[in-house]
Each structure stands twice: as C-alpha cells, then as structure tokens.
Protein backbone atom coordinates (compact mmCIF):
# COMPACT_ATOMS: atom_id res chain seq x y z
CA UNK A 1 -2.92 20.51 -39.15
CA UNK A 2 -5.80 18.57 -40.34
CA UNK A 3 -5.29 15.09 -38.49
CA UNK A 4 -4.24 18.03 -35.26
CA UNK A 5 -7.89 19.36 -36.23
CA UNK A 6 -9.87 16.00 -36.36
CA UNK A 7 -9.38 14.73 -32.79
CA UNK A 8 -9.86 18.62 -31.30
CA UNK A 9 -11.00 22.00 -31.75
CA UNK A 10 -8.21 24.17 -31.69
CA UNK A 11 -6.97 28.30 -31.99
CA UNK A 12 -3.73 29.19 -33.76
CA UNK A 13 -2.33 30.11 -31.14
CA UNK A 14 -3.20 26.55 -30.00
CA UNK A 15 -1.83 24.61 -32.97
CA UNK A 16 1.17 26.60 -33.43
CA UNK A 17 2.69 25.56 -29.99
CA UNK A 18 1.73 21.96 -30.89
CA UNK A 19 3.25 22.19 -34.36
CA UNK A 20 6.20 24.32 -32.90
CA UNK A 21 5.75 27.20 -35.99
CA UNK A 22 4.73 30.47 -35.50
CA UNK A 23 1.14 31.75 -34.78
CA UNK A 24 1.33 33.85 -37.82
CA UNK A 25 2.15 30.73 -39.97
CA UNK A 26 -0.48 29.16 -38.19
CA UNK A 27 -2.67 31.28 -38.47
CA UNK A 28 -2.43 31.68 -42.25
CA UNK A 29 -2.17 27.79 -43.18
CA UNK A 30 -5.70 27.62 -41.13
CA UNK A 31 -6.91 30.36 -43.01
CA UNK A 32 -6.07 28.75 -46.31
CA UNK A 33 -7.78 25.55 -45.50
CA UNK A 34 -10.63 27.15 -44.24
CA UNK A 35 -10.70 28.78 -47.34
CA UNK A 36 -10.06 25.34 -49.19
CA UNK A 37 -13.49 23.77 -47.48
CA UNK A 38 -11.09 21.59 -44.89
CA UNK A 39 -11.93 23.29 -41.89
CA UNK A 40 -14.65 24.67 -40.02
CA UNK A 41 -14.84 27.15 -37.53
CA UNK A 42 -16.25 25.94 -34.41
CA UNK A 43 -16.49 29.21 -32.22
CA UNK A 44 -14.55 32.26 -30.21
CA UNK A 45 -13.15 32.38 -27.56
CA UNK A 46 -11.77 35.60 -25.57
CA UNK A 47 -7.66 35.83 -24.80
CA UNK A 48 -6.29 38.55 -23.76
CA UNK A 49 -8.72 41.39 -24.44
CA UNK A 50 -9.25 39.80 -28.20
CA UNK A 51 -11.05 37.68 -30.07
CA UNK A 52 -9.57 33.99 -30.89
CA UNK A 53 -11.22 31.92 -33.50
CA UNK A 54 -11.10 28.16 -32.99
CA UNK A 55 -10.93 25.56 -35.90
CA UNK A 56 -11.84 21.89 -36.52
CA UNK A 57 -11.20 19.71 -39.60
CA UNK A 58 -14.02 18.45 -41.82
CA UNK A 59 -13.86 15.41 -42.75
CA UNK A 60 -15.94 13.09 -44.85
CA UNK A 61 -14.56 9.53 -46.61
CA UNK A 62 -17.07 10.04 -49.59
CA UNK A 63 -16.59 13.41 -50.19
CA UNK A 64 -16.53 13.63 -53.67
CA UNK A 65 -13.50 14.88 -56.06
CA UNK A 66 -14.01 17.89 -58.75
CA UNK A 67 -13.37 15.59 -61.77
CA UNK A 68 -11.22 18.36 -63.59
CA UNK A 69 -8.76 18.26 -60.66
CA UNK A 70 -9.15 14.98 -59.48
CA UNK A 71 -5.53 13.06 -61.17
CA UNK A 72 -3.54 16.01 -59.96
CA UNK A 73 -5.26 16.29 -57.12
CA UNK A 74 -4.36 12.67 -56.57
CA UNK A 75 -1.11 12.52 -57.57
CA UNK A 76 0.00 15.79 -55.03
CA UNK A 77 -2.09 13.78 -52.43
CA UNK A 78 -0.22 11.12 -52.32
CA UNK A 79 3.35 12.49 -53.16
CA UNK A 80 2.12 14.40 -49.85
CA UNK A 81 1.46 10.75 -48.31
CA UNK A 82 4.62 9.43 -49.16
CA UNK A 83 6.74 12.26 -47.56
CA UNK A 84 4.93 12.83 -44.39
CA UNK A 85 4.68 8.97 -44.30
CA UNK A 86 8.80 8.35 -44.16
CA UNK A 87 8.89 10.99 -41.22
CA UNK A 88 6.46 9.09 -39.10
CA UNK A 89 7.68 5.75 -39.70
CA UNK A 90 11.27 7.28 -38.23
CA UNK A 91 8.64 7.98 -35.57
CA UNK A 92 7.45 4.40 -34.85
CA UNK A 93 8.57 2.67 -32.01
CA UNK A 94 11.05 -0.28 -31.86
CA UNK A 95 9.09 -3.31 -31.54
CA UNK A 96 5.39 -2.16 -32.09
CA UNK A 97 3.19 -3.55 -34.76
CA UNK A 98 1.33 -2.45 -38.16
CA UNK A 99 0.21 -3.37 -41.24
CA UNK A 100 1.70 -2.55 -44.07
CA UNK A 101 0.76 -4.12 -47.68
CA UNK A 102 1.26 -3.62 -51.53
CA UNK A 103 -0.22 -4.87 -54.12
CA UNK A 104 -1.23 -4.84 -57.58
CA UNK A 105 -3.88 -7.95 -58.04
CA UNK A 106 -6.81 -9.03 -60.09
CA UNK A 107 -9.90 -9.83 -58.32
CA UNK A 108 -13.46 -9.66 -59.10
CA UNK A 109 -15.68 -5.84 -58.84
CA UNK A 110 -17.48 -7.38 -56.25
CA UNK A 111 -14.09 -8.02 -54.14
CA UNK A 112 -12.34 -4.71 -54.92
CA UNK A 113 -15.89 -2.42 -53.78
CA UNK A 114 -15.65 -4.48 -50.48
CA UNK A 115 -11.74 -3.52 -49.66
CA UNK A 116 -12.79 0.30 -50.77
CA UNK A 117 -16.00 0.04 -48.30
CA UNK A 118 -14.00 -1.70 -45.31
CA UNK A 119 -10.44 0.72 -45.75
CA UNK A 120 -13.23 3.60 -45.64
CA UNK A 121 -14.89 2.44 -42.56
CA UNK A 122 -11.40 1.89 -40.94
CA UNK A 123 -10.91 5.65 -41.58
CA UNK A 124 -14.30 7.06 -40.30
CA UNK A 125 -13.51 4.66 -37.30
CA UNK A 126 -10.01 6.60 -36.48
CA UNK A 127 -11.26 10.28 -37.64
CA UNK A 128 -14.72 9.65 -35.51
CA UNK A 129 -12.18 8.45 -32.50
CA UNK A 130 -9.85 10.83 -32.52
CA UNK A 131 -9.08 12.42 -29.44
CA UNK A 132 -7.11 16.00 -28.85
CA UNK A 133 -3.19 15.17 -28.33
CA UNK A 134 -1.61 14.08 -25.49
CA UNK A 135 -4.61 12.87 -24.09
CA UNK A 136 -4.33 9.88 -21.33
CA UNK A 137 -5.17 6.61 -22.34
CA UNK A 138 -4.91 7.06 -26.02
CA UNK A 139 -1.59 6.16 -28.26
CA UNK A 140 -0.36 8.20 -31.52
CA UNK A 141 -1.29 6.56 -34.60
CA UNK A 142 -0.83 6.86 -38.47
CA UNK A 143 -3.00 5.83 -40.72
CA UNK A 144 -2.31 6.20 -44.43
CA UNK A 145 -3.85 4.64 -47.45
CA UNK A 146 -3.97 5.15 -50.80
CA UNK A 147 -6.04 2.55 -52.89
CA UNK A 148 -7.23 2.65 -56.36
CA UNK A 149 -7.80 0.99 -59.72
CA UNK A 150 -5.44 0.06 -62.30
CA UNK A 151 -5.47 0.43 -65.95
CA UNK A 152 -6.27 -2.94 -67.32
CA UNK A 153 -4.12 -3.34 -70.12
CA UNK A 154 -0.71 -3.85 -68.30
C-alpha cells in the first residue's frame, strides 16, 4: 500500500481494486497506517452520495527511528523486505537487468557515509518519481535496500 501510495493519491475503494482485497480490508490497513504516521490524507472526494477520503504515503529517507524500537523495528523491516522481495523477483522479467550486491567489507567512515548518502538519494529519486500505476511511459520497478553497520569484532 505504501509504494501504491507514493506514486498517487488514492481512496480505498481505489487501492482495493488495485490490490485485489476487499474495501473493508483496505480500508482498515489505510486506517492503521494513517494511524502509524505513514500516510496522509490528501482530501475528499464525493461517490455515490458519500464521502470518500483519499490517502498518500509520507515518505522521508531521514526520518528518524524511536531508538527504543529501532532493532526490532529493523529486524521486522527487513524480514518484511525479504518476503515481499522473493515475490517480485518471480515477477521480473526474463532477460531484463538489475543490480543486485552483498557484502560485508571494511572501508574507511568517510567511504561507508558516502554509499548511505548516494543509496538515499537513489531512493528520494524513485519515491519523488513515482507515478500512479499503469501509467504510459513508465515501467514497474523494485527497489529494496537494506544497508547498515557491522559489529566490529567479527
């Protein structure tokens, strides 16, 4: 929902025919991230003799963490990462290109702020980009990352 929410502004009734779940499960999972700080509303619109709020994400690379929750945070974060990640490589088509990279190094402070400041700017890029789905000219693409320090001992 929140990559759905990035590129466009969108009702329940809106992302639950994209998502293909119902409004009503829609409509509550945008309710709890609204509640969560993740989304926004961005205005009303009139359907059908009601009133349908409309939703877009929030989204802000530096945005820091609450340092009591910040390792589980993390950890569901990325467990989340890793399962949405092997259902979108099965959606990846045959021949296309990516990037894909791991890595446990050494290298200087200097070297590892850089790579933190340039995989941030490569996600403000895509989120700033982002365009509501479906629409012409654009292409579908992932981008996941998770980068951080190591202890130094091992």
């Amino acid at each position: 929902m929140l990559s759905l929410l990035t590129g466009a502004e969108m009702s329940a009734a809106e992302v639950s025919r994209e998502l293909g779940i119902t409004q009503a499960n829609a409509s509550y999972h945008l309710r709890l991230l609204l509640t969560a700080g993740l989304l926004e509303e961005a205005g009303e619109e009139k359907v059908n003799g009601g009133t349908a709020k409309r939703y877009r994400a929030i989204w802000d690379a530096q945005e820091p963490r609450d340092a009591v929750n910040a390792a589980a945070d993390a950890e569901a974060e990325i467990r989340t990462m890793m399962e949405v990640g092997r259902a979108r490589l099965a959606q990846r088509p045959a021949g296309t290109h990516g990037h894909f990279t791991d890595a446990a190094l050494w290298v200087e402070p200097e070297v590892w702020d850089d790579v933190l400041a340039r995989l941030a700017e490569a996600s403000r890029l895509l989120h700033e980009a982002a365009r509501p789905p479906r629409t012409e000219g654009t292409v579908r693409a992932n981008l996941s990352v998770f980068a951080f320090r190591l202890e130094q001992d091992r």
